[in-house]
PDB file of N, CA and C in Angstrom:
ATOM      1  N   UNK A   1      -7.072   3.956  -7.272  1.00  0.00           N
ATOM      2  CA  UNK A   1      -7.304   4.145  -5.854  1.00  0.00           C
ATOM      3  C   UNK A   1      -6.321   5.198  -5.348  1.00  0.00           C
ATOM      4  N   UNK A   2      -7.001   5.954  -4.453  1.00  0.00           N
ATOM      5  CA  UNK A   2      -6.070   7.016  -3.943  1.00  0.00           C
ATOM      6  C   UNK A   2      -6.041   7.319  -2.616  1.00  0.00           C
ATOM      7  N   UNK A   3      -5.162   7.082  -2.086  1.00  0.00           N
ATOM      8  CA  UNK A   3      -5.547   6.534  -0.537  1.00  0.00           C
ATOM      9  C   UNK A   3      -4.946   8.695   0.234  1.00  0.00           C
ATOM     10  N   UNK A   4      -5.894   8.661   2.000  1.00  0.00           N
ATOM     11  CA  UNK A   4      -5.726   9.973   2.100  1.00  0.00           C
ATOM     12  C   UNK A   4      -5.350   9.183   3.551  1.00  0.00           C
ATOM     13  N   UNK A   5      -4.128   9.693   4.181  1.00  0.00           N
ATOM     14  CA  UNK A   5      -4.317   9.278   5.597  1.00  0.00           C
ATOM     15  C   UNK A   5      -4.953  10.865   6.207  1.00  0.00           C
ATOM     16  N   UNK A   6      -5.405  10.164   7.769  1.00  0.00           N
ATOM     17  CA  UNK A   6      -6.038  11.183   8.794  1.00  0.00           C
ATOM     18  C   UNK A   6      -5.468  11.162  10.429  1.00  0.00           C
ATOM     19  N   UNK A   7      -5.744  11.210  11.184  1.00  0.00           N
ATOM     20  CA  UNK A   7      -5.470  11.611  12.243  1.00  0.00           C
ATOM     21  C   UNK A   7      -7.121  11.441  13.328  1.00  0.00           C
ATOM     22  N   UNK A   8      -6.374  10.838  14.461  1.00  0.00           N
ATOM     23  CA  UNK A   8      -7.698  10.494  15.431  1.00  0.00           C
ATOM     24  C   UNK A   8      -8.908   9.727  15.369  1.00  0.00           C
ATOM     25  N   UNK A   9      -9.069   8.316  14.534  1.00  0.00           N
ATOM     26  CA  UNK A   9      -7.656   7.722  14.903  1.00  0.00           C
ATOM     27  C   UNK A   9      -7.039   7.439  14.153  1.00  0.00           C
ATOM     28  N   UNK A  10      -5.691   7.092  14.064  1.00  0.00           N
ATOM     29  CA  UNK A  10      -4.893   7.466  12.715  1.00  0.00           C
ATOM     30  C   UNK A  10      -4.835   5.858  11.862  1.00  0.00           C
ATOM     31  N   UNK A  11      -4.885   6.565  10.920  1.00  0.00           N
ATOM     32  CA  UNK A  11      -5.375   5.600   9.471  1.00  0.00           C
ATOM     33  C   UNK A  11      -5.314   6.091   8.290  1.00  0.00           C
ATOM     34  N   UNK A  12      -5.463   4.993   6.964  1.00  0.00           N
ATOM     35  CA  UNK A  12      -6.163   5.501   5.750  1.00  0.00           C
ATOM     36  C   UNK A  12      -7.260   5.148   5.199  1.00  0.00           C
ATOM     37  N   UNK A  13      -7.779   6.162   4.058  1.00  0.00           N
ATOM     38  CA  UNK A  13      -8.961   5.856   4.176  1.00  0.00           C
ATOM     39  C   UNK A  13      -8.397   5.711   2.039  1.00  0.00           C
ATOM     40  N   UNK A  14      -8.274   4.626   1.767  1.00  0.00           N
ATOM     41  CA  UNK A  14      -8.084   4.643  -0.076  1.00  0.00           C
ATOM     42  C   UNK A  14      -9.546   4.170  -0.321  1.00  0.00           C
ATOM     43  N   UNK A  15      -9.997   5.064  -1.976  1.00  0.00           N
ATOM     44  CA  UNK A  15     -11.321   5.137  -2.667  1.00  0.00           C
ATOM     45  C   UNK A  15     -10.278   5.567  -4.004  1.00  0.00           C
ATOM     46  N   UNK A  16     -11.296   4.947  -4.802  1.00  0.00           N
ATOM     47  CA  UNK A  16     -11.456   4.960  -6.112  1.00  0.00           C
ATOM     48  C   UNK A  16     -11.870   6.717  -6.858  1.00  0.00           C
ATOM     49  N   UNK A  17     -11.166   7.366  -7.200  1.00  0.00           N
ATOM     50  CA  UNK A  17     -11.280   8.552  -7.637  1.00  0.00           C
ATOM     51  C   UNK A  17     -10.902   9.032  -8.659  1.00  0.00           C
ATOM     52  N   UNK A  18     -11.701  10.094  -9.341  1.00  0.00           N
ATOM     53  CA  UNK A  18     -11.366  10.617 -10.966  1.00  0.00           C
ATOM     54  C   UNK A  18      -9.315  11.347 -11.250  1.00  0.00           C
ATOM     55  N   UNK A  19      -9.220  10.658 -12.344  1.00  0.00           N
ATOM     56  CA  UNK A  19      -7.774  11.153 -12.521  1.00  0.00           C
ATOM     57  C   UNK A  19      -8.016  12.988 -12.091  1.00  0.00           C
ATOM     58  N   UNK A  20      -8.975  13.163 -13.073  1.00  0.00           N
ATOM     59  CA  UNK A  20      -8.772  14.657 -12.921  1.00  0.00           C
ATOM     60  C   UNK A  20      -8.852  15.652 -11.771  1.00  0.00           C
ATOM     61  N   UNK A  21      -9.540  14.934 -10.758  1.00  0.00           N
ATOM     62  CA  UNK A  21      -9.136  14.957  -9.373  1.00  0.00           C
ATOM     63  C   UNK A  21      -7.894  15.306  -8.247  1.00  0.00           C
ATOM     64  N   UNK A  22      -6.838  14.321  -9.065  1.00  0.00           N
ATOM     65  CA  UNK A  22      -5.824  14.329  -8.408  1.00  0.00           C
ATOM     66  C   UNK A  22      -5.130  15.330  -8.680  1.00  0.00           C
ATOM     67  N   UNK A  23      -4.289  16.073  -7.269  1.00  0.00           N
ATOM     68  CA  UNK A  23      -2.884  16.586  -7.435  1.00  0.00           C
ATOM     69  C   UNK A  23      -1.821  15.854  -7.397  1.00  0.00           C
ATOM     70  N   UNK A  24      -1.448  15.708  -9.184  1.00  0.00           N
ATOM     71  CA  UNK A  24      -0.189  14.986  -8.842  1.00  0.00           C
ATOM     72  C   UNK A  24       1.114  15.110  -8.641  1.00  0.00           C
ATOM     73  N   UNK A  25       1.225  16.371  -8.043  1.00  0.00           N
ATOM     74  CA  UNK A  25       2.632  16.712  -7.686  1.00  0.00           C
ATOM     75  C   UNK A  25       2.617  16.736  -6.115  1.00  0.00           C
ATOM     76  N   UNK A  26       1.381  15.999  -5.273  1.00  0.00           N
ATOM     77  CA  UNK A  26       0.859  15.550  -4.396  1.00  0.00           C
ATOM     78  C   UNK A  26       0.773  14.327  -4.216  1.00  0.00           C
ATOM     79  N   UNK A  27       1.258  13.162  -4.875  1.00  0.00           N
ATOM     80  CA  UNK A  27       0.993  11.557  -4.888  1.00  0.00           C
ATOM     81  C   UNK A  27       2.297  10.855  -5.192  1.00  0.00           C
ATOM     82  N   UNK A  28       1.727   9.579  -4.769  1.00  0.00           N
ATOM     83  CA  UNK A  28       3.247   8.428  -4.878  1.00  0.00           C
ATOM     84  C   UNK A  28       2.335   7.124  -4.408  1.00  0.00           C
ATOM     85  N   UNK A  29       3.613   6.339  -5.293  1.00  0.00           N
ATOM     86  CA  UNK A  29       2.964   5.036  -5.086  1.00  0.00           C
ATOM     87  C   UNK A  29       2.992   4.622  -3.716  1.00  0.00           C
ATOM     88  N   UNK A  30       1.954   3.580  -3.463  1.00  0.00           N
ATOM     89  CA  UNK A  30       1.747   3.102  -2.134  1.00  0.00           C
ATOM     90  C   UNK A  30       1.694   1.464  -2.040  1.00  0.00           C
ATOM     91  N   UNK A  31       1.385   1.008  -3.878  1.00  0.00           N
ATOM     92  CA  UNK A  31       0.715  -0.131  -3.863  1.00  0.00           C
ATOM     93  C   UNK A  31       1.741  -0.851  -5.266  1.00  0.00           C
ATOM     94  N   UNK A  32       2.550  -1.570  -5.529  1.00  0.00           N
ATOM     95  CA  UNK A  32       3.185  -2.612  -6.396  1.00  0.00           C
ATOM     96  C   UNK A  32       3.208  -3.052  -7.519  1.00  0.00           C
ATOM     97  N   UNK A  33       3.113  -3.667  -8.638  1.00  0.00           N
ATOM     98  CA  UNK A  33       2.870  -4.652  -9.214  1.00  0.00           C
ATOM     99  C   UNK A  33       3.865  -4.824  -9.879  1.00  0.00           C
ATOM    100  N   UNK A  34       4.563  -6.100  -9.905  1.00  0.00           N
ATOM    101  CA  UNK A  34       5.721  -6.750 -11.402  1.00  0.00           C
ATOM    102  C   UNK A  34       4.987  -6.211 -12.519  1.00  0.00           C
ATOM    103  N   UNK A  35       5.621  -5.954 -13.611  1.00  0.00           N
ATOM    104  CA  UNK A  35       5.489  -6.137 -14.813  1.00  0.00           C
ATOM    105  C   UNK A  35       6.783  -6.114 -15.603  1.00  0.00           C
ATOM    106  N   UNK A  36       6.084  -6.650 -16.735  1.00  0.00           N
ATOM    107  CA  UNK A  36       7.168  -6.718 -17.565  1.00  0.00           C
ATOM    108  C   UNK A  36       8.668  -7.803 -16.891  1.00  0.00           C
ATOM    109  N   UNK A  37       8.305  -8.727 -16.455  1.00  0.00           N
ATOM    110  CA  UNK A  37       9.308  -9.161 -15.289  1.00  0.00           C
ATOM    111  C   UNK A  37      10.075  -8.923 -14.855  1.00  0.00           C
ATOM    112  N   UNK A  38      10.708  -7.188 -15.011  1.00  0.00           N
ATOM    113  CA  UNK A  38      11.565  -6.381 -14.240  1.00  0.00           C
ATOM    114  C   UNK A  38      11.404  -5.444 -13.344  1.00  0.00           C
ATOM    115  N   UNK A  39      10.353  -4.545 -13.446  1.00  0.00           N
ATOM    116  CA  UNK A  39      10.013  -3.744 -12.728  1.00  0.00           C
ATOM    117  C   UNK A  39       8.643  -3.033 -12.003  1.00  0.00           C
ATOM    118  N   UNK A  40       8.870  -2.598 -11.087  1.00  0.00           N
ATOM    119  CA  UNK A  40       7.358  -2.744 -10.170  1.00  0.00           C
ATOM    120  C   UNK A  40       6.499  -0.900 -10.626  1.00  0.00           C
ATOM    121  N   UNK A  41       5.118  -1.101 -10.981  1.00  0.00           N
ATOM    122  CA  UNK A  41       4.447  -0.409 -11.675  1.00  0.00           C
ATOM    123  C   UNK A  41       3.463  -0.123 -10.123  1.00  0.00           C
ATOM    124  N   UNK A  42       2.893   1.186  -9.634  1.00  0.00           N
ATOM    125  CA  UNK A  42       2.444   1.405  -8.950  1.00  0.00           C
ATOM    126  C   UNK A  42       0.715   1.280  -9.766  1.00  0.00           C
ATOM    127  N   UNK A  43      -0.147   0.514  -9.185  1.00  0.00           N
ATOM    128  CA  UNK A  43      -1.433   0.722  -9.087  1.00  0.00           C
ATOM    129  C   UNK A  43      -2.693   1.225  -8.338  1.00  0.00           C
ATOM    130  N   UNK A  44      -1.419   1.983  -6.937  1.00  0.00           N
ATOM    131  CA  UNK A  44      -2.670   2.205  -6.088  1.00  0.00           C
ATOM    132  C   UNK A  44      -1.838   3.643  -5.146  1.00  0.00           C
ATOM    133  N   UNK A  45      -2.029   4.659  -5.083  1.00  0.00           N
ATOM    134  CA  UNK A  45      -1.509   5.937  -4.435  1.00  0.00           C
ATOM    135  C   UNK A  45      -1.727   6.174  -3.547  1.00  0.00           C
ATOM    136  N   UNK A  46      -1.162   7.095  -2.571  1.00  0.00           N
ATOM    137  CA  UNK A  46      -1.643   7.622  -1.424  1.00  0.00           C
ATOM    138  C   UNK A  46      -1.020   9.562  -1.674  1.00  0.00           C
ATOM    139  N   UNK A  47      -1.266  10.377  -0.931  1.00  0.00           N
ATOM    140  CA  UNK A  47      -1.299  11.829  -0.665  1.00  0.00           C
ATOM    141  C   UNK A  47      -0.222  11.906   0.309  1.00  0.00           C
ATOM    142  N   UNK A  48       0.469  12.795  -0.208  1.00  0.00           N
ATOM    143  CA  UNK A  48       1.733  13.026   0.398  1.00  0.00           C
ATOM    144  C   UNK A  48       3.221  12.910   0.074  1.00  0.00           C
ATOM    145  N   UNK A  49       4.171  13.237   1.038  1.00  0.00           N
ATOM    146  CA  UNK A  49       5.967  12.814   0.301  1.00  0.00           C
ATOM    147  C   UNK A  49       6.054  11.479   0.340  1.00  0.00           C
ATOM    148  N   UNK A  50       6.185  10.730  -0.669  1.00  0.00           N
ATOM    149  CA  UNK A  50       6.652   9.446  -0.473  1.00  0.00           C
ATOM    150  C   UNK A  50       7.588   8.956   0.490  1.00  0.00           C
ATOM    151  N   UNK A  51       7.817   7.885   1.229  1.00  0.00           N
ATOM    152  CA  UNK A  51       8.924   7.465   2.419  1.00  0.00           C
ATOM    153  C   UNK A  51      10.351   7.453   1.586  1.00  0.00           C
ATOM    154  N   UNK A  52      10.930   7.472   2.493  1.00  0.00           N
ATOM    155  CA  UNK A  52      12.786   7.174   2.232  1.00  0.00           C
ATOM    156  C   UNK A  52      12.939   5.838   1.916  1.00  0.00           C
ATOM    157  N   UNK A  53      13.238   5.482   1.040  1.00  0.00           N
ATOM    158  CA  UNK A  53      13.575   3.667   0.850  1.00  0.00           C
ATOM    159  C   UNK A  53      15.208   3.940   0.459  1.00  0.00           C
ATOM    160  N   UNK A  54      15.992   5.114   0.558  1.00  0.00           N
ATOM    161  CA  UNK A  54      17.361   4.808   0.326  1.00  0.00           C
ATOM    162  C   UNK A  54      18.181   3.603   1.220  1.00  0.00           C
ATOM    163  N   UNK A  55      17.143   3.655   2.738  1.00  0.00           N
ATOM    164  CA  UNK A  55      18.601   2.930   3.536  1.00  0.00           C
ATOM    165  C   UNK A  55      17.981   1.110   3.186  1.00  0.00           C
ATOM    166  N   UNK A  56      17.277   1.182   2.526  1.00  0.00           N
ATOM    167  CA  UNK A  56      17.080  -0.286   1.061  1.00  0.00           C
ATOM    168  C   UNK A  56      17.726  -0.403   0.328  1.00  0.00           C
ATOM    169  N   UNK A  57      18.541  -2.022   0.461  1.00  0.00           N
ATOM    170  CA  UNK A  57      19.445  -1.880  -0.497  1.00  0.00           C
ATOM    171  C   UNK A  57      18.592  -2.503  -1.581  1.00  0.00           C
ATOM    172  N   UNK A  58      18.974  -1.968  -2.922  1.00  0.00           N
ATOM    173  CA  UNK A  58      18.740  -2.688  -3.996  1.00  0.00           C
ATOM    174  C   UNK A  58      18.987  -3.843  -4.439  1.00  0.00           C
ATOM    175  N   UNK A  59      19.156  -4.889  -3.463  1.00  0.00           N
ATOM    176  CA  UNK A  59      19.543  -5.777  -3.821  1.00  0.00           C
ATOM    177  C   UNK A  59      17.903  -6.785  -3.119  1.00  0.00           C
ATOM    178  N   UNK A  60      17.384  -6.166  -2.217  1.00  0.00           N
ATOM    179  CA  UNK A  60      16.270  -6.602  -1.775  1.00  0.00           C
ATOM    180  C   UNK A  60      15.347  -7.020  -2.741  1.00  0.00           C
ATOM    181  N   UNK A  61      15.043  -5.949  -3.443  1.00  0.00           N
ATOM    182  CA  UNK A  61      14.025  -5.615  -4.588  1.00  0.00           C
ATOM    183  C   UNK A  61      14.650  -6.521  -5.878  1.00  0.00           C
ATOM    184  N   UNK A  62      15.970  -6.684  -5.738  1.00  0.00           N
ATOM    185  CA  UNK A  62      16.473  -7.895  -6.900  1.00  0.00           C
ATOM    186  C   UNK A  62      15.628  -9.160  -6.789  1.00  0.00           C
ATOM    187  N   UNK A  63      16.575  -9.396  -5.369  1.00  0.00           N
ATOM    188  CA  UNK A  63      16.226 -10.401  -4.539  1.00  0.00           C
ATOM    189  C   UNK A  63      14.569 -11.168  -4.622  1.00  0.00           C
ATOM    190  N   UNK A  64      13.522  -9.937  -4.507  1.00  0.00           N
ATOM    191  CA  UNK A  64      12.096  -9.802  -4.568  1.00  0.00           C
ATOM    192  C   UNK A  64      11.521 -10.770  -5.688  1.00  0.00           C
ATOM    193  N   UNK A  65      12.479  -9.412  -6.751  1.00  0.00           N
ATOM    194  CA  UNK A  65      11.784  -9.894  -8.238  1.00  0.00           C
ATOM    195  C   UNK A  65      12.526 -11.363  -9.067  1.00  0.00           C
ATOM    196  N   UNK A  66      13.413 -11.944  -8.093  1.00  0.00           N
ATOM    197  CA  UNK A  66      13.907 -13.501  -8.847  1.00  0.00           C
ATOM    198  C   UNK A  66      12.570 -13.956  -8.100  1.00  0.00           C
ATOM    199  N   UNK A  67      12.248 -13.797  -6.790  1.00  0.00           N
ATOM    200  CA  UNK A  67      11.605 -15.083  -5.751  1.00  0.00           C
ATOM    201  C   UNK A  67      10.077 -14.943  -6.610  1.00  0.00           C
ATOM    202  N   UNK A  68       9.632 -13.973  -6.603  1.00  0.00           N
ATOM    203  CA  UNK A  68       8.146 -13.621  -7.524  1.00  0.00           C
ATOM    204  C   UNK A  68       8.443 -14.377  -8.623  1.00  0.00           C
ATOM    205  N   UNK A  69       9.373 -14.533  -9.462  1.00  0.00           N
ATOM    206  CA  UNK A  69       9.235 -15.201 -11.110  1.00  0.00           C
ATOM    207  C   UNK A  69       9.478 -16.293 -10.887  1.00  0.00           C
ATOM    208  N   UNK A  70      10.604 -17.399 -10.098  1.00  0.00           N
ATOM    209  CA  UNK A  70      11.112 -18.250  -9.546  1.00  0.00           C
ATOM    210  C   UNK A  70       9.394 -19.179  -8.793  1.00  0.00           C
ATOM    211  N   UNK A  71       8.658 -18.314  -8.555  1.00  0.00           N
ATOM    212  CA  UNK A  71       7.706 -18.729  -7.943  1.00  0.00           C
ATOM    213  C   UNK A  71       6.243 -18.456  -8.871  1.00  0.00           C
ATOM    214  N   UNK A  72       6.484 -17.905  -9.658  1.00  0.00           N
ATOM    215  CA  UNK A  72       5.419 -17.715 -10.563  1.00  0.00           C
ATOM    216  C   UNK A  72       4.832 -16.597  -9.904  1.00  0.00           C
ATOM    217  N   UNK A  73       4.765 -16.056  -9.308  1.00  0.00           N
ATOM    218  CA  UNK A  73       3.919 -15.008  -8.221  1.00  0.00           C
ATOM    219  C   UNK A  73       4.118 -13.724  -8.793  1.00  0.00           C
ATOM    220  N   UNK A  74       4.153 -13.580  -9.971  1.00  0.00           N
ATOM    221  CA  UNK A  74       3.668 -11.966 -10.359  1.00  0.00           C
ATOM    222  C   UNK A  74       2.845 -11.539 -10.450  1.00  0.00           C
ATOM    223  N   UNK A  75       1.816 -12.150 -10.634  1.00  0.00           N
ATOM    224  CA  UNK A  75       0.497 -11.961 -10.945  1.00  0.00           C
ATOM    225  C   UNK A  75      -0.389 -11.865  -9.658  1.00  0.00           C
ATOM    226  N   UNK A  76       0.341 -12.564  -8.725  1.00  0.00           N
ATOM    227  CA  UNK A  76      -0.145 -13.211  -7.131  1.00  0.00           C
ATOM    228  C   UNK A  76      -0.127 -11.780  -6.120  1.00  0.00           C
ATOM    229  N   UNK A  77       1.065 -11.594  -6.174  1.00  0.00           N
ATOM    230  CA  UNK A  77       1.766 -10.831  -4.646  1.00  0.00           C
ATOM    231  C   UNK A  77       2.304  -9.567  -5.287  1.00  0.00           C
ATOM    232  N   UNK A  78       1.867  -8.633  -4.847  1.00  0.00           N
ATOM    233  CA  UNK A  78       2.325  -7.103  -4.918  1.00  0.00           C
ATOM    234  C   UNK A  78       3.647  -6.508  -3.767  1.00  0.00           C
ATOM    235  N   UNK A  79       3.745  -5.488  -3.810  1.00  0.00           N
ATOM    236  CA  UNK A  79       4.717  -4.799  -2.668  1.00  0.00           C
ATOM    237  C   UNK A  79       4.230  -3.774  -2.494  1.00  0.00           C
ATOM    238  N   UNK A  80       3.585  -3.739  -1.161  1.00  0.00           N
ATOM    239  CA  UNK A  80       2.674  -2.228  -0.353  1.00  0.00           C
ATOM    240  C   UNK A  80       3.933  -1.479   0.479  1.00  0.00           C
ATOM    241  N   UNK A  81       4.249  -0.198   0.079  1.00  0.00           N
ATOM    242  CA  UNK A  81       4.969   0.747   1.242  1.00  0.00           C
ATOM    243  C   UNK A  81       4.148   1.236   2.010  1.00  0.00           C
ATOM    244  N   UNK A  82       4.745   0.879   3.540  1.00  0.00           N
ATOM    245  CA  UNK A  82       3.619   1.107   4.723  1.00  0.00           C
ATOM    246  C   UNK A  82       4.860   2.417   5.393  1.00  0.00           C
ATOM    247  N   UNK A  83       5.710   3.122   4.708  1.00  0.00           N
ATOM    248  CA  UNK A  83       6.370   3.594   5.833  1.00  0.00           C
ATOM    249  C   UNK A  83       6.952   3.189   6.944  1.00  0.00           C
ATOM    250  N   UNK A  84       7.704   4.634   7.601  1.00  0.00           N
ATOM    251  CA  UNK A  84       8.120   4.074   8.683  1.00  0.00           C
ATOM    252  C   UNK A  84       7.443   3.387   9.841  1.00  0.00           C
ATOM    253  N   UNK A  85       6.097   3.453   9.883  1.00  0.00           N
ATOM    254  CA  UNK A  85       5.161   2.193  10.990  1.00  0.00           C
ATOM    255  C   UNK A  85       5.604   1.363  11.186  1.00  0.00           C
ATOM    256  N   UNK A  86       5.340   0.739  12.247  1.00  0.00           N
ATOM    257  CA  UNK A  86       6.300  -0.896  12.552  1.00  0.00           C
ATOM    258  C   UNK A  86       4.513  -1.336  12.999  1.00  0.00           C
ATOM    259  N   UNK A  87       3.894  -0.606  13.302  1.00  0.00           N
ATOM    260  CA  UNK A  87       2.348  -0.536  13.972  1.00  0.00           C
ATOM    261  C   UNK A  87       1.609  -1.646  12.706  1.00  0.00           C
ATOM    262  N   UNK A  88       0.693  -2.857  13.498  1.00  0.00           N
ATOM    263  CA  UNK A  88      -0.338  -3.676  12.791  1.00  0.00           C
ATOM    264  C   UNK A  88      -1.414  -2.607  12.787  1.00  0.00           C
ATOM    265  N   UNK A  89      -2.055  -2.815  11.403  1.00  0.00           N
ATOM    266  CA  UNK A  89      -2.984  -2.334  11.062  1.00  0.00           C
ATOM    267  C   UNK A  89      -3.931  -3.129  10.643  1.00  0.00           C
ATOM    268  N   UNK A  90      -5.381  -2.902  10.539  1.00  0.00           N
ATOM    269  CA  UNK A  90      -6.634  -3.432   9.975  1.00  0.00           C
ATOM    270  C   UNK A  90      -7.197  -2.789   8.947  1.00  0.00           C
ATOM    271  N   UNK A  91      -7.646  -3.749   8.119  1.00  0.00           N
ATOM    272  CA  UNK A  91      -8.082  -3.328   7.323  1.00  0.00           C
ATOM    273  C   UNK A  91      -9.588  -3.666   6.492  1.00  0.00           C
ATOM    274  N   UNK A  92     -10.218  -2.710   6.483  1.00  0.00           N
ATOM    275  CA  UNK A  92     -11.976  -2.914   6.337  1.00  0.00           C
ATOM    276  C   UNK A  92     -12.390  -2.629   4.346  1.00  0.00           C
ATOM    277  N   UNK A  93     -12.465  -3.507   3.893  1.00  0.00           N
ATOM    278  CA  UNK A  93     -12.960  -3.493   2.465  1.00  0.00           C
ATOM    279  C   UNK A  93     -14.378  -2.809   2.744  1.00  0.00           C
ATOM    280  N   UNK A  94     -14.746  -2.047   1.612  1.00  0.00           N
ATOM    281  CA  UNK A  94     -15.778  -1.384   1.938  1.00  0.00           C
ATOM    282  C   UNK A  94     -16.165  -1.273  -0.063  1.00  0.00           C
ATOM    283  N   UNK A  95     -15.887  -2.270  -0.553  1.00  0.00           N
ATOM    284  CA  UNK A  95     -16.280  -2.177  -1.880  1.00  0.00           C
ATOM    285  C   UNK A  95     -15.753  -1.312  -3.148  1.00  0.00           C
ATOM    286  N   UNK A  96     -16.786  -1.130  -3.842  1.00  0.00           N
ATOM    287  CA  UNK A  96     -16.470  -0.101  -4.460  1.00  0.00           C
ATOM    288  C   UNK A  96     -15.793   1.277  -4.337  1.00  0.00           C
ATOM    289  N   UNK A  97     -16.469   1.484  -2.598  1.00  0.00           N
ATOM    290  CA  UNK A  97     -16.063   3.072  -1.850  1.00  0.00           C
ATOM    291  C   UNK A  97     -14.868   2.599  -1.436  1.00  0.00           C
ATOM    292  N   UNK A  98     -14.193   1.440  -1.207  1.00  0.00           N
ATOM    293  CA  UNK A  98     -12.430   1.938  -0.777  1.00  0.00           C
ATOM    294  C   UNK A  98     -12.632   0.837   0.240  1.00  0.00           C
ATOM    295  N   UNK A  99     -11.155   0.948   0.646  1.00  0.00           N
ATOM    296  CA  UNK A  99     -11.156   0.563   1.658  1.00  0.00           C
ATOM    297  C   UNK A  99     -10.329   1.568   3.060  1.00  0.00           C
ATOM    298  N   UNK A 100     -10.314   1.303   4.196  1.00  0.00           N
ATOM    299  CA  UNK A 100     -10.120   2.067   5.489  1.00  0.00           C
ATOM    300  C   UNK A 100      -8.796   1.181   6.064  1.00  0.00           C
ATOM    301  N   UNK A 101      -7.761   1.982   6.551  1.00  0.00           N
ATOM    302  CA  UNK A 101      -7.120   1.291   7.281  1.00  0.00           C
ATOM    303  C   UNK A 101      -6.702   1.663   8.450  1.00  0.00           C
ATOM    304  N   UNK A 102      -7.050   1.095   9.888  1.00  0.00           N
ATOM    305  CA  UNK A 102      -6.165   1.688  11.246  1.00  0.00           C
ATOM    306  C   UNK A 102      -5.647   0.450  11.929  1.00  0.00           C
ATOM    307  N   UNK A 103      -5.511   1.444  12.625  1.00  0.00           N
ATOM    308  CA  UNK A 103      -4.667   0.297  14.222  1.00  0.00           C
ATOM    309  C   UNK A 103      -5.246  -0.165  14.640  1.00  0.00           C
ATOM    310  N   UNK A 104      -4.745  -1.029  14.904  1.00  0.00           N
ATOM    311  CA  UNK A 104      -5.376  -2.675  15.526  1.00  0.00           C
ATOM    312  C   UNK A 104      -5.937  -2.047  16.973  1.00  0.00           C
ATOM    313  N   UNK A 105      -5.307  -1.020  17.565  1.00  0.00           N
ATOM    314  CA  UNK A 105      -5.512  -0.598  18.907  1.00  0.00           C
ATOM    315  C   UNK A 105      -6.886   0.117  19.059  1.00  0.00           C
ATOM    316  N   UNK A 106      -7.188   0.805  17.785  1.00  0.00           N
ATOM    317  CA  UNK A 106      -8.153   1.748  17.751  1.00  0.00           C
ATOM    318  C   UNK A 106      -9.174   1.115  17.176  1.00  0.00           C
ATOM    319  N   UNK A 107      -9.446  -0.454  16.690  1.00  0.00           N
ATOM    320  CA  UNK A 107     -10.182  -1.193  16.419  1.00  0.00           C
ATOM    321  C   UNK A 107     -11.367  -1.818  17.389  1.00  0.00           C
ATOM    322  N   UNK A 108     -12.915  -1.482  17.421  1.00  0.00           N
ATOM    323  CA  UNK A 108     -13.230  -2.482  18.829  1.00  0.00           C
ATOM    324  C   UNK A 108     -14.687  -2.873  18.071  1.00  0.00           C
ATOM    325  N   UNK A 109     -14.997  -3.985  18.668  1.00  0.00           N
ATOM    326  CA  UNK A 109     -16.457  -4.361  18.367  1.00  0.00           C
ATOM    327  C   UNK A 109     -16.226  -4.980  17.008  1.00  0.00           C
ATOM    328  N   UNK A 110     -14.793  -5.274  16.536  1.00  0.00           N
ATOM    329  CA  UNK A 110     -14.776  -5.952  15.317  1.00  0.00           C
ATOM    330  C   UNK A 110     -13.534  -7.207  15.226  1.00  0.00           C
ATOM    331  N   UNK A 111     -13.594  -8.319  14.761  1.00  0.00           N
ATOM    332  CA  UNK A 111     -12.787  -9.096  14.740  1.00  0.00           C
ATOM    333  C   UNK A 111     -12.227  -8.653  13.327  1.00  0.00           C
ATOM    334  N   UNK A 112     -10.647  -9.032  13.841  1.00  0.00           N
ATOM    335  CA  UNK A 112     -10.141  -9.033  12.392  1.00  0.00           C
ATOM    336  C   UNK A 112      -9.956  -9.909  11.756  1.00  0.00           C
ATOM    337  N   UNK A 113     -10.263 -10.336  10.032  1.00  0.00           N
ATOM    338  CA  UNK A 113      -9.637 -11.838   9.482  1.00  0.00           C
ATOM    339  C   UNK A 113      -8.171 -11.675   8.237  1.00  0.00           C
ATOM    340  N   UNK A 114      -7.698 -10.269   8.356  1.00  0.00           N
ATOM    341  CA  UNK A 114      -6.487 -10.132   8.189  1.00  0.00           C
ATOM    342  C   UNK A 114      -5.760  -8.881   8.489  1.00  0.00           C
ATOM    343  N   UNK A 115      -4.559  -8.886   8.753  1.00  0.00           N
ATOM    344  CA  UNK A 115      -3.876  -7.976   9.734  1.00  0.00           C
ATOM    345  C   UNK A 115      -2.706  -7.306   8.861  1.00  0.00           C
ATOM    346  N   UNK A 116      -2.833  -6.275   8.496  1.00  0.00           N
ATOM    347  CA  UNK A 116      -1.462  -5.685   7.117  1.00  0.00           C
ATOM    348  C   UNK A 116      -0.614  -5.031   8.015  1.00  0.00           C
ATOM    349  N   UNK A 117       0.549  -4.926   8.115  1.00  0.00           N
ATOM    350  CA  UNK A 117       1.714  -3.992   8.390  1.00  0.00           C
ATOM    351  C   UNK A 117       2.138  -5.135   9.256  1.00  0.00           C
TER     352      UNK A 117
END
């Protein structure tokens, strides 16, 4: 999955797309996974500079990966970087084609049944 944000109204729009497709001196992870019970393996991209996670201490992501194994939850719960947004977002599965994500603000004529950021 390779997610593209846009503008007006602002969101992303991630779909499933050919490696050979990608620019990858254009991508970064967006989307998580444990493995190996030490370290987190990206499975899902987005377009663009990746965010700043320096002022994160590493001790978070320690912290993370005892509570995930401690809890069995590796397999369960990922870690999505949403950036600097503090903004709720929605998010619309759309299958195979991807899924869409905006603001809750720019959302109408639709209930939401889960709310990310």
């Amino acid at each position: 999955m390779l997610g593209h944000s846009f503008t007006e109204p602002s969101g992303r729009w991630a779909k499933p797309i050919q490696m050979e497709e990608v620019n990858l001196a254009d991508v970064h992870g967006h989307i998580f996974k444990l493995v190996d019970g030490s370290r987190f393996v990206a499975y899902e991209y987005v377009e663009g500079k990746a965010s700043d996670l320096s002022d994160i201490s590493t001790d978070f992501f320690k912290d993370l990966v005892k509570y995930l194994q401690s809890h069995q939850l590796e397999a369960t719960v990922g870690l999505q970087i949403l950036g600097q947004s503090v903004e709720n977002m929605g998010e619309f599965d759309f299958g195979e084609c991807g899924t869409v994500m905006l603001k809750e603000q720019d959302i109408s004529h639709a209930t939401p049944f889960r709310t990310t950021g």
